[in-house]
Protein backbone atom coordinates (compact mmCIF):
# COMPACT_ATOMS: atom_id res chain seq x y z
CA UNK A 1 82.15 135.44 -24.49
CA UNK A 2 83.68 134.85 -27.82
CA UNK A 3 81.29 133.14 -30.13
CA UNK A 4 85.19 131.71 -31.24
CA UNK A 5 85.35 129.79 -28.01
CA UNK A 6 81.76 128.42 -27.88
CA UNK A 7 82.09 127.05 -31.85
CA UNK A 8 85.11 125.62 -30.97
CA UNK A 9 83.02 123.63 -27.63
CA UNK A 10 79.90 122.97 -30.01
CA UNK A 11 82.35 121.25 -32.83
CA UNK A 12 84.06 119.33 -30.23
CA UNK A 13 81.12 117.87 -28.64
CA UNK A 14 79.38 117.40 -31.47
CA UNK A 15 82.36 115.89 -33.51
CA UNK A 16 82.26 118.22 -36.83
CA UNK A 17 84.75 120.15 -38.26
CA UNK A 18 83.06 123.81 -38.49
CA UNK A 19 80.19 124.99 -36.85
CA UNK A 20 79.37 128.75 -37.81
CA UNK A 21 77.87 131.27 -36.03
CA UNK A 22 74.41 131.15 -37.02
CA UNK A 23 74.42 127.16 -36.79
CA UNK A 24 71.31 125.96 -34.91
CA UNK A 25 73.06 123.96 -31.96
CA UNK A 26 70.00 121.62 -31.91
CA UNK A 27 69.80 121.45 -35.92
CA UNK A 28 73.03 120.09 -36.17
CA UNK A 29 72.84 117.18 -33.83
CA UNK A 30 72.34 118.62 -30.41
CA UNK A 31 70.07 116.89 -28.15
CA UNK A 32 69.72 117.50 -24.16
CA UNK A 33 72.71 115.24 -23.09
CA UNK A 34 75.11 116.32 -25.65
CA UNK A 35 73.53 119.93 -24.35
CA UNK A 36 75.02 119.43 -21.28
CA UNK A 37 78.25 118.58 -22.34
CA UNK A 38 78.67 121.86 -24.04
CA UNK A 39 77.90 123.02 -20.92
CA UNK A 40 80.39 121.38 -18.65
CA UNK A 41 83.29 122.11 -21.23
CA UNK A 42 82.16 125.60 -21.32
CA UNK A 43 82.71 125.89 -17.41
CA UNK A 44 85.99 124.20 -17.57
CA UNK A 45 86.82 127.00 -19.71
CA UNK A 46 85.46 129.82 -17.25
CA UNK A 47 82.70 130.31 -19.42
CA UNK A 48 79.19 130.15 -17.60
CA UNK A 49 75.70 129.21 -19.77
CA UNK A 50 72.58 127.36 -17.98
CA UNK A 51 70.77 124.79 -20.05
CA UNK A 52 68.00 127.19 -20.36
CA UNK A 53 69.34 129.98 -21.61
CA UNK A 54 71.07 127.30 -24.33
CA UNK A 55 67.41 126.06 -25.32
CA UNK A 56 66.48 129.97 -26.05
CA UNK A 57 69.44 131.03 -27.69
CA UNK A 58 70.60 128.05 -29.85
CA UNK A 59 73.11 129.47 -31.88
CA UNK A 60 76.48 130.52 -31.23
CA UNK A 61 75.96 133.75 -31.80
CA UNK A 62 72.59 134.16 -29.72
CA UNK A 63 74.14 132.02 -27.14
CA UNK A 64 77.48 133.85 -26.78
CA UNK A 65 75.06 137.49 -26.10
CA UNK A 66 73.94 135.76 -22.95
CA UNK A 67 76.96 133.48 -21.61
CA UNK A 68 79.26 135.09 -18.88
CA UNK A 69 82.98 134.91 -18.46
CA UNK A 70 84.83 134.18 -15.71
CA UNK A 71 82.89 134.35 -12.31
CA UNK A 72 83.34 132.72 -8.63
CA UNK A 73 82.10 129.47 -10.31
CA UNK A 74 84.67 129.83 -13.36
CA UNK A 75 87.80 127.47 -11.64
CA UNK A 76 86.40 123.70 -11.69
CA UNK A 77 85.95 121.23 -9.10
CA UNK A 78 87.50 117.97 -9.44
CA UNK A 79 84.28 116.16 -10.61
CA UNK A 80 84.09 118.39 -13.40
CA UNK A 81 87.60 117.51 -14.61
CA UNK A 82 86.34 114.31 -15.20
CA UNK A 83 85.27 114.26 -18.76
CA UNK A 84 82.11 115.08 -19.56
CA UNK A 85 80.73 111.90 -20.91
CA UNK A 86 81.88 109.96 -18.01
CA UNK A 87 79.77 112.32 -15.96
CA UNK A 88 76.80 111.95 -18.20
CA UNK A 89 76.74 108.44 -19.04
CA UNK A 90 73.68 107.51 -17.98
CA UNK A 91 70.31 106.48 -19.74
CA UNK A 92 67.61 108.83 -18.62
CA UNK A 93 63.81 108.69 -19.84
CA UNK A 94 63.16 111.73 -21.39
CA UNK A 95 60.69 112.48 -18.68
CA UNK A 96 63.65 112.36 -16.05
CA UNK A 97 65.59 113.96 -18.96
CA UNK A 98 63.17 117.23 -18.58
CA UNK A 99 63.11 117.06 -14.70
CA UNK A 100 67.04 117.33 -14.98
CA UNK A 101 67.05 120.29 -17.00
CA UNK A 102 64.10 121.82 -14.97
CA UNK A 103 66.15 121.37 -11.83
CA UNK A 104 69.46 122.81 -12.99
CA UNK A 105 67.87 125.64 -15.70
């Protein structure tokens, strides 16, 4: 994985211009929904990172040593070509919040 491609996902998401590679995704505005946002645009773009390993290896640099390319799950369905935040627009407790990530982590 190019740590190019996941700056380019984190600066989307997160609206800013730059993100470099040693950025702290959580540091700079990251929480667990815009988390998984990363996440879906990642897998749109064949590019495969769980929410765990995400929460271990924050930065893009970290996080690009552990993310896989390509993959049987790489093409997306068509509920993930939905955007992103119409998927997650929901209000979640942070309880159910933690649950979620359990689950899918």
């Amino acid at each position: 994985v190019t740590e190019q491609q996941l700056a380019a996902i984190w600066s989307q998401v997160l609206g800013l211009a730059q993100v470099g590679r040693h950025d702290n995704f959580f540091e700079l505005g990251g929480d667990s929904i815009t988390s998984l946002q990363v996440l879906a645009k990642a897998h749109r773009e064949g590019i495969t990172l769980t929410p765990k390993q995400l929460f271990e290896h924050p930065t893009v640099a970290a996080a690009a040593t552990v993310a896989v390319i390509g993959g049987i799950d790489a093409m997306p369905s068509s509920a993930e070509e939905k955007d992103a935040a119409d998927i997650l627009d929901v209000e979640l407790s942070d309880e159910e919040m933690e649950n979620l990530l359990k689950e899918i982590g």
